[in-house]
PDB file of N, CA and C in Angstrom:
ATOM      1  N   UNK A   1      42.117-213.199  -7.517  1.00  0.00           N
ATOM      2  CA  UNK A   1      41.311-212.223  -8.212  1.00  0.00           C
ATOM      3  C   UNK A   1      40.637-211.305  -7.199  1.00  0.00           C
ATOM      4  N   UNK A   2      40.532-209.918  -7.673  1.00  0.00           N
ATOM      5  CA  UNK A   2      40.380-209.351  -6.464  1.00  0.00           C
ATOM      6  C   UNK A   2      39.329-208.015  -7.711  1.00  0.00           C
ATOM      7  N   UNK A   3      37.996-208.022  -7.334  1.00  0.00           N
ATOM      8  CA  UNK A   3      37.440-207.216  -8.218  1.00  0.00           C
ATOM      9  C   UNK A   3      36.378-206.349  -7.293  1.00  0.00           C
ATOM     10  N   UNK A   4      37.247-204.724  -7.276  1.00  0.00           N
ATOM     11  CA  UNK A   4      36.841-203.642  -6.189  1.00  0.00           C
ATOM     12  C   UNK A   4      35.387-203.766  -6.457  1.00  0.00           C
ATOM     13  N   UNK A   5      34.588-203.433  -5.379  1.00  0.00           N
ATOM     14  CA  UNK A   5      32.892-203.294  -5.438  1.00  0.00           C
ATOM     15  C   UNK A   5      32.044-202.060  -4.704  1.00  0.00           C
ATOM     16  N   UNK A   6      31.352-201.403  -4.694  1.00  0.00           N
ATOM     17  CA  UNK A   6      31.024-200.000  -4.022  1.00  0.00           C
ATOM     18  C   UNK A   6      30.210-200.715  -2.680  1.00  0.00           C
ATOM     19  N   UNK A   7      30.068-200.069  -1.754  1.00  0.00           N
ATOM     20  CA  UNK A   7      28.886-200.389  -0.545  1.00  0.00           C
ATOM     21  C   UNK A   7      27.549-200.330  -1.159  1.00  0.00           C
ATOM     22  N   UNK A   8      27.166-199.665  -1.784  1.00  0.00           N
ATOM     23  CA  UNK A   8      25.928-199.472  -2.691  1.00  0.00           C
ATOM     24  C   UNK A   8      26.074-200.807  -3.106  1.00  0.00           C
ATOM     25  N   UNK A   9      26.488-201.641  -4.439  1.00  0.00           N
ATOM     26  CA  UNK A   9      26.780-203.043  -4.763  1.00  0.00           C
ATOM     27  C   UNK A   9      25.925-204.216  -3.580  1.00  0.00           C
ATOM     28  N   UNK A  10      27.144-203.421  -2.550  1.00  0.00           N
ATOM     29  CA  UNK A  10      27.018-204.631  -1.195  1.00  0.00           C
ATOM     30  C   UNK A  10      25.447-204.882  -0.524  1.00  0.00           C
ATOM     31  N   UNK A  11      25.585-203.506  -0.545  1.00  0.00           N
ATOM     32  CA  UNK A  11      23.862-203.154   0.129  1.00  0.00           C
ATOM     33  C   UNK A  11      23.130-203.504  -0.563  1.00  0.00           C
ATOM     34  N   UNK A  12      22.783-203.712  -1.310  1.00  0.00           N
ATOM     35  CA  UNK A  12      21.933-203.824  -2.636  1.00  0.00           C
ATOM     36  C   UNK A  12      21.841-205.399  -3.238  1.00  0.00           C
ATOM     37  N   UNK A  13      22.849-206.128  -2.658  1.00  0.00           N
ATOM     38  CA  UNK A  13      22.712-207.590  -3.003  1.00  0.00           C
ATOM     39  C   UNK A  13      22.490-208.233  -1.895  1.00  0.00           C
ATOM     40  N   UNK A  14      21.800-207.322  -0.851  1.00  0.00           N
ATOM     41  CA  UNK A  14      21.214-208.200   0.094  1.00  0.00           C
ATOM     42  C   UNK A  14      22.104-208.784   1.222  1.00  0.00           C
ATOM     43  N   UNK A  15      23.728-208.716   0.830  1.00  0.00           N
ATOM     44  CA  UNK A  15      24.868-209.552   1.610  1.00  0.00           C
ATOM     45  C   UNK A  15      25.256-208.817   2.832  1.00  0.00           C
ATOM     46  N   UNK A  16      24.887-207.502   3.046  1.00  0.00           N
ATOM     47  CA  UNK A  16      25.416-206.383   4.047  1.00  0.00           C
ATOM     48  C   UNK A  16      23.913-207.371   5.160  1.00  0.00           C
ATOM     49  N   UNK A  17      23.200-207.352   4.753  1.00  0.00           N
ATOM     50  CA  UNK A  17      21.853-207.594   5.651  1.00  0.00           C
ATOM     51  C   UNK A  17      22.272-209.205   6.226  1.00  0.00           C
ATOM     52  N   UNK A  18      22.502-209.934   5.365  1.00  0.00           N
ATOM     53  CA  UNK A  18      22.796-211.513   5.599  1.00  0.00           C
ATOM     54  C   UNK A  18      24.124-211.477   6.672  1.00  0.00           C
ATOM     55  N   UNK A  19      24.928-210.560   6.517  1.00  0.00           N
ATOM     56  CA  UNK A  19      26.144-210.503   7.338  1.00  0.00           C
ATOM     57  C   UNK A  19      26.062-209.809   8.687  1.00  0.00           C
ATOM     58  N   UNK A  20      25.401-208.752   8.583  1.00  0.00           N
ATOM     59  CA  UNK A  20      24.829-208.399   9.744  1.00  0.00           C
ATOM     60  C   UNK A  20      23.305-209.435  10.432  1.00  0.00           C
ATOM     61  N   UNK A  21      23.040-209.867   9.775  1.00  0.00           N
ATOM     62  CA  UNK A  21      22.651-211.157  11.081  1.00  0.00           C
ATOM     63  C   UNK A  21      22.951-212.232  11.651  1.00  0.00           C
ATOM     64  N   UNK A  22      24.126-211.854  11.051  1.00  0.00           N
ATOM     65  CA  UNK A  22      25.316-213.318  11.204  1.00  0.00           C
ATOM     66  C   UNK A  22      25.920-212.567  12.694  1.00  0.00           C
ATOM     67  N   UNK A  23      26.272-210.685  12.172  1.00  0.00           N
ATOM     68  CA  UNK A  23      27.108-210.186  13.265  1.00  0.00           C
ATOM     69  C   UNK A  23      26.051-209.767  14.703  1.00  0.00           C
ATOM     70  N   UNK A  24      24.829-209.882  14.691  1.00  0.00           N
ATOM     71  CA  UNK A  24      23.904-209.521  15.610  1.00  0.00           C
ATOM     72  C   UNK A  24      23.967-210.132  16.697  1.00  0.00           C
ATOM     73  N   UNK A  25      24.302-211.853  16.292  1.00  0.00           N
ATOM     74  CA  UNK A  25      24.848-212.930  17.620  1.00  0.00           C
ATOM     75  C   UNK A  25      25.441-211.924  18.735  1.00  0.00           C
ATOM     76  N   UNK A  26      26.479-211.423  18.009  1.00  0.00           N
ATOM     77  CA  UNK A  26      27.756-210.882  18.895  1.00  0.00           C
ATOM     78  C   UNK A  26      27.756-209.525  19.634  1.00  0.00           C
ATOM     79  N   UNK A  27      26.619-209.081  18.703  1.00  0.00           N
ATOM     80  CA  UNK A  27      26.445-207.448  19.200  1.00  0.00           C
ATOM     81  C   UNK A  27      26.969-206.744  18.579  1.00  0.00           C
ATOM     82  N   UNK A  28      27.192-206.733  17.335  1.00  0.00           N
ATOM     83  CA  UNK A  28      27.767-206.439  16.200  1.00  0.00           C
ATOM     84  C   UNK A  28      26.755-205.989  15.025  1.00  0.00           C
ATOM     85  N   UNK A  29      27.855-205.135  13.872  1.00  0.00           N
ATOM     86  CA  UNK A  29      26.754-204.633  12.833  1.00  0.00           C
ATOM     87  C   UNK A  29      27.842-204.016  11.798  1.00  0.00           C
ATOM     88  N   UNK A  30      27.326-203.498  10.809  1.00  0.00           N
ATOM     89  CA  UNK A  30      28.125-203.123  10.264  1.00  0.00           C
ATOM     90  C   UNK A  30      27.079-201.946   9.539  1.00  0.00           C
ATOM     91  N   UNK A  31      27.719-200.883  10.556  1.00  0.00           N
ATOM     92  CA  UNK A  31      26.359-199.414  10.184  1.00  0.00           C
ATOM     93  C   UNK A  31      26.852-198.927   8.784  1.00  0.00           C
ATOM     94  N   UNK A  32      25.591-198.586   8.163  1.00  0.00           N
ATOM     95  CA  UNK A  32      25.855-197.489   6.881  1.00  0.00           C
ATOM     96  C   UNK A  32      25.136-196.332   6.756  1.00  0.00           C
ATOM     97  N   UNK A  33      25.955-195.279   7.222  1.00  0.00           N
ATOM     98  CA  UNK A  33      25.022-193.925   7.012  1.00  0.00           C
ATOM     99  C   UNK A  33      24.669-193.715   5.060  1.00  0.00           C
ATOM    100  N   UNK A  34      23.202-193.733   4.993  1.00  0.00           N
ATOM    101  CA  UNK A  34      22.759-193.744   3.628  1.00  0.00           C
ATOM    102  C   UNK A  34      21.973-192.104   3.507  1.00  0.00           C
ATOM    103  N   UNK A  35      22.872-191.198   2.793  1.00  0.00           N
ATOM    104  CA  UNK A  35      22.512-190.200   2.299  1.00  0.00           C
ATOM    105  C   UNK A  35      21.215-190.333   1.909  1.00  0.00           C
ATOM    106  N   UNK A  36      19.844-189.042   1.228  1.00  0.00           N
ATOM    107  CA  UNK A  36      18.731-188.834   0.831  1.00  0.00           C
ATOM    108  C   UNK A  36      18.649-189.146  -0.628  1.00  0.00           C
ATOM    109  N   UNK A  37      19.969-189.026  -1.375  1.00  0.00           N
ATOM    110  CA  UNK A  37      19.798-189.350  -2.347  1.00  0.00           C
ATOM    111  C   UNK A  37      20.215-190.910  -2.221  1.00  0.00           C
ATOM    112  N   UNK A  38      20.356-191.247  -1.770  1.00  0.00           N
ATOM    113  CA  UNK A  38      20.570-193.081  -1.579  1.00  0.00           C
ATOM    114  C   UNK A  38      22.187-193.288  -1.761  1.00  0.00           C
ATOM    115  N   UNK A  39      23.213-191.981  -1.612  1.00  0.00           N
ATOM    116  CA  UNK A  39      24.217-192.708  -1.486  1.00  0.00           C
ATOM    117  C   UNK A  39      24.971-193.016  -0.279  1.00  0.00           C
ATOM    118  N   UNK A  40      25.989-194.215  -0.157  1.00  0.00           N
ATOM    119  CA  UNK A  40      26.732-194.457   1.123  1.00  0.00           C
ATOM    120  C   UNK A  40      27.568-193.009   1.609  1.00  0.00           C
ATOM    121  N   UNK A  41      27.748-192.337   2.286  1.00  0.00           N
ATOM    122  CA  UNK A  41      28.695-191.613   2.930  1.00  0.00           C
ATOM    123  C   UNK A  41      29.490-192.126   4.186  1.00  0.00           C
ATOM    124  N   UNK A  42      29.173-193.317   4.419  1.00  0.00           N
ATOM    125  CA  UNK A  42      30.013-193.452   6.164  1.00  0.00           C
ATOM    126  C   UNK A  42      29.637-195.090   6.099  1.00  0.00           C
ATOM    127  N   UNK A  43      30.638-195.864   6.211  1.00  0.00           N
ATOM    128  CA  UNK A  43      30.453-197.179   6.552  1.00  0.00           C
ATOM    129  C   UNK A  43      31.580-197.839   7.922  1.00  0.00           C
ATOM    130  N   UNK A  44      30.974-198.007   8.941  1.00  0.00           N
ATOM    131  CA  UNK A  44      31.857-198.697  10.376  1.00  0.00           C
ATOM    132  C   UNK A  44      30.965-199.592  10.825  1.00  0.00           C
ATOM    133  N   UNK A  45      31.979-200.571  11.504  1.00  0.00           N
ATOM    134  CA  UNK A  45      31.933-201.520  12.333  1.00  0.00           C
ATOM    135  C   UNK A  45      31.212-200.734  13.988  1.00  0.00           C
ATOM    136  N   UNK A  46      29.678-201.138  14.424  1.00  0.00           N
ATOM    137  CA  UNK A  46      29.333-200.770  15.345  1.00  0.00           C
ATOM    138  C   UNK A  46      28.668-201.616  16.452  1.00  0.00           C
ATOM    139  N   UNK A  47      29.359-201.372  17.763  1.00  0.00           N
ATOM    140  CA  UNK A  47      28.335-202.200  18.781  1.00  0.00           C
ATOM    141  C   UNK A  47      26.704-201.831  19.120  1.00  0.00           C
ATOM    142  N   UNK A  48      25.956-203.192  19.256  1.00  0.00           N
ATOM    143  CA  UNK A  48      24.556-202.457  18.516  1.00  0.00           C
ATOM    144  C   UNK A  48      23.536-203.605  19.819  1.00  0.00           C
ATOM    145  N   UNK A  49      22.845-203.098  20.569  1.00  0.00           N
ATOM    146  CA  UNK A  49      21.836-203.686  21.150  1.00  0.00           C
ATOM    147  C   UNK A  49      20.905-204.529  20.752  1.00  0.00           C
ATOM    148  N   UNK A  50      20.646-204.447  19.427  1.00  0.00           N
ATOM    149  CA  UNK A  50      19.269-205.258  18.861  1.00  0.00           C
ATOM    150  C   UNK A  50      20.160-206.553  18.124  1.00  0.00           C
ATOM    151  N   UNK A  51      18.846-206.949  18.377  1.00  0.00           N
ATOM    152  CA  UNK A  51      19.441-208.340  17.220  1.00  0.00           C
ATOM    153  C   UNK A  51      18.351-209.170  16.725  1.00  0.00           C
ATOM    154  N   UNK A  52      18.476-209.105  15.291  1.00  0.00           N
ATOM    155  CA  UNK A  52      18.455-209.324  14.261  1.00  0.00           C
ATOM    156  C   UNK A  52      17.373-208.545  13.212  1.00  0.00           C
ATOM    157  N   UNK A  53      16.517-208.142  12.534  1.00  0.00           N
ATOM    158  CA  UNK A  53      15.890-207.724  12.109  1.00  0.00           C
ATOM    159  C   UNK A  53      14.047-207.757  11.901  1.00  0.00           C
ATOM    160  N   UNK A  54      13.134-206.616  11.551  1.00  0.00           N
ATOM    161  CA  UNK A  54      11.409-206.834  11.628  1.00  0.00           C
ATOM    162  C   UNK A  54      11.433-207.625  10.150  1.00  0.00           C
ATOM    163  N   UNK A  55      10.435-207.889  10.134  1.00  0.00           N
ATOM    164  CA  UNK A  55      10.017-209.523   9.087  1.00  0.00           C
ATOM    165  C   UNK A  55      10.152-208.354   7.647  1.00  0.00           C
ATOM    166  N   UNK A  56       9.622-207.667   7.532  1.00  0.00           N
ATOM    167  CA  UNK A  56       9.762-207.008   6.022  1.00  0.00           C
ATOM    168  C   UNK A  56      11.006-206.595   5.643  1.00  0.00           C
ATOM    169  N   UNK A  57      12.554-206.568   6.498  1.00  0.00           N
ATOM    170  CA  UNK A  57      13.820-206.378   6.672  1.00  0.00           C
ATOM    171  C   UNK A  57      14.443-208.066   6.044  1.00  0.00           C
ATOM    172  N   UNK A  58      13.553-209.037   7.093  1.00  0.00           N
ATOM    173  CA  UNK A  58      14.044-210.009   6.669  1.00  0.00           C
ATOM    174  C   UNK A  58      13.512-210.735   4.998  1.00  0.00           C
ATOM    175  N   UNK A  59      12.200-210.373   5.064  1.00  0.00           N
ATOM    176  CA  UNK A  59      11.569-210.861   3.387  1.00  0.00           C
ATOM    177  C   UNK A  59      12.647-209.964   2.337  1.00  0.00           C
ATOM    178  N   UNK A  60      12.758-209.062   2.490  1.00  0.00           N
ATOM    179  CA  UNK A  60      13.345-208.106   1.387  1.00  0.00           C
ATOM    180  C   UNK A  60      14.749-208.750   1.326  1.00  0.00           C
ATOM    181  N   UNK A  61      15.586-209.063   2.979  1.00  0.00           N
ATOM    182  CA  UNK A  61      16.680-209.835   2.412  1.00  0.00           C
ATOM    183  C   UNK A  61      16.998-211.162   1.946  1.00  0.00           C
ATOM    184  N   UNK A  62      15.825-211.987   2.234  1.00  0.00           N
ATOM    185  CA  UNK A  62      15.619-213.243   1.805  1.00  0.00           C
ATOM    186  C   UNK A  62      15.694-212.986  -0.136  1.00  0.00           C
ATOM    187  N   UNK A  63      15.014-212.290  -0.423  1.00  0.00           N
ATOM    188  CA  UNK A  63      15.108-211.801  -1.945  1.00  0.00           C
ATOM    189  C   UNK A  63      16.001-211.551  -2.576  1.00  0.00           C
ATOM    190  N   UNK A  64      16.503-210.581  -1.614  1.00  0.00           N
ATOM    191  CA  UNK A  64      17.593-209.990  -2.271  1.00  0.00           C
ATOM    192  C   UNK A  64      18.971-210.810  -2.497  1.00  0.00           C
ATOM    193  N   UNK A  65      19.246-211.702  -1.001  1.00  0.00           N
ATOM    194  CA  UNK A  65      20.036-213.015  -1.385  1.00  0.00           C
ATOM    195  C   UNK A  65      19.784-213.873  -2.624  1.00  0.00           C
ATOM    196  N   UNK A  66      18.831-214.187  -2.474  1.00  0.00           N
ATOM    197  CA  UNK A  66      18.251-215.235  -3.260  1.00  0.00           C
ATOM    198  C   UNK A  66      18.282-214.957  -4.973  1.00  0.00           C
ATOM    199  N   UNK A  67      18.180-213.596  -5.593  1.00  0.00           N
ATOM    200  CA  UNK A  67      18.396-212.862  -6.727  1.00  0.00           C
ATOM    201  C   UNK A  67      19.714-212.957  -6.853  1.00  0.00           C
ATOM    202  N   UNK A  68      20.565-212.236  -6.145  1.00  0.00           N
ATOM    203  CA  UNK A  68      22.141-212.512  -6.029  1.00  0.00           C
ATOM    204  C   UNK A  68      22.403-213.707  -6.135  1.00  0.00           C
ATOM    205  N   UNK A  69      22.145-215.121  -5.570  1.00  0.00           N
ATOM    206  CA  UNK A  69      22.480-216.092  -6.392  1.00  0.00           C
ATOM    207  C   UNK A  69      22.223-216.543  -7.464  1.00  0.00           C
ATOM    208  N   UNK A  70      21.157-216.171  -7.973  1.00  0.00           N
ATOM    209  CA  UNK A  70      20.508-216.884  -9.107  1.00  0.00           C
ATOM    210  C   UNK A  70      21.129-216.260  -9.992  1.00  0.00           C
ATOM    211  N   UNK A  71      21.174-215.172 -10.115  1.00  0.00           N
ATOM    212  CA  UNK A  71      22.234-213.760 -11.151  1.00  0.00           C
ATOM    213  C   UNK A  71      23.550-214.549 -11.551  1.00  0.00           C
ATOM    214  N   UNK A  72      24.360-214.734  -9.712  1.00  0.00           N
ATOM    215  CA  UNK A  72      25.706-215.097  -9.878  1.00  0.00           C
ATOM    216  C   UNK A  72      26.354-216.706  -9.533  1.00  0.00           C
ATOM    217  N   UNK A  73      25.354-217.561  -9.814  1.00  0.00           N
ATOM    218  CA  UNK A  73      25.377-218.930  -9.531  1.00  0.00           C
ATOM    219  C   UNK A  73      26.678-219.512 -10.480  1.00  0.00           C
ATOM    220  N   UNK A  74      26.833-219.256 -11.502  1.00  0.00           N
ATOM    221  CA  UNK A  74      27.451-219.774 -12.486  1.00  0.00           C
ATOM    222  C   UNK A  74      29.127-219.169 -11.982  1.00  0.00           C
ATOM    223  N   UNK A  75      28.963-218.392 -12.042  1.00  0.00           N
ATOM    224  CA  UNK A  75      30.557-217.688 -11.539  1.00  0.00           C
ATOM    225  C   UNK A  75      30.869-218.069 -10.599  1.00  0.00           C
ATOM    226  N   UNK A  76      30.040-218.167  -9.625  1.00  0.00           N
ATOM    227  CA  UNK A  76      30.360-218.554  -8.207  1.00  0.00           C
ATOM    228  C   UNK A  76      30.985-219.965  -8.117  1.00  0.00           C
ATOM    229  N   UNK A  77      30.118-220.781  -8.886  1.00  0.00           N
ATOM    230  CA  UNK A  77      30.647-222.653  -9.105  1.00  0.00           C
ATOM    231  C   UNK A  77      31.705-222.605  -9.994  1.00  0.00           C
ATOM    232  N   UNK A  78      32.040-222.029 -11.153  1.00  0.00           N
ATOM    233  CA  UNK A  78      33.049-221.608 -11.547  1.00  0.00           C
ATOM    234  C   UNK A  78      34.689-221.248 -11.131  1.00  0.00           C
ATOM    235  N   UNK A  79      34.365-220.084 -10.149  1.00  0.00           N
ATOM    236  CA  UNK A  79      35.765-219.815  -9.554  1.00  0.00           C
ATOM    237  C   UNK A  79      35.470-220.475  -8.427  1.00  0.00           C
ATOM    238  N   UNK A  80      34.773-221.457  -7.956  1.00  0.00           N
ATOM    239  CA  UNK A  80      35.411-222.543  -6.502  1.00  0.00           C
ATOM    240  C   UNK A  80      35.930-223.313  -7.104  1.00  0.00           C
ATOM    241  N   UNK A  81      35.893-223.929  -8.236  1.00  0.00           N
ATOM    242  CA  UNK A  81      36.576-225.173  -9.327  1.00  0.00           C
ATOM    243  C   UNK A  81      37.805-224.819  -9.902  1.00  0.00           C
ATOM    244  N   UNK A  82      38.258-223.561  -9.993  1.00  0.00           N
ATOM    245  CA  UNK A  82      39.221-223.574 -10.430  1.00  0.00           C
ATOM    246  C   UNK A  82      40.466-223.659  -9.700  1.00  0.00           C
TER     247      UNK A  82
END
């Protein structure tokens, strides 16, 4: 099953942030130029000096994970069982 999703989606469920501090170890990132009106225009793979994120970066993604599961808990245990 393969169900297309926008970067907006991605960004927005918190998982772009959780993955990029996964990729920060490495020196890694995964940049998104975010237009004024809040949309994606440009998404690449970039080598990046800092690592990992300031605490209100990390509270907001702690949330935002944490909503995303609770939303999609059921589907998620669902299609690993099948």
């Amino acid at each position: 099953m393969v169900n297309k999703k926008t970067w907006e989606e991605f960004r927005n469920s918190g998982l772009l942030w959780f993955i990029n501090n996964i990729l920060h170890l490495f020196g890694w990132a995964i940049a998104v130029k975010v237009e004024e009106d809040g949309s994606i225009s440009n998404v690449y793979p970039a080598r990046v000096k800092f690592r990992g994120f300031d605490e209100k970066s990390n509270t907001d993604g702690y949330i935002k994970v944490s909503r995303y599961l609770k939303d999609n808990i059921g589907d998620l245990l669902r299609e690993s069982e099948e």
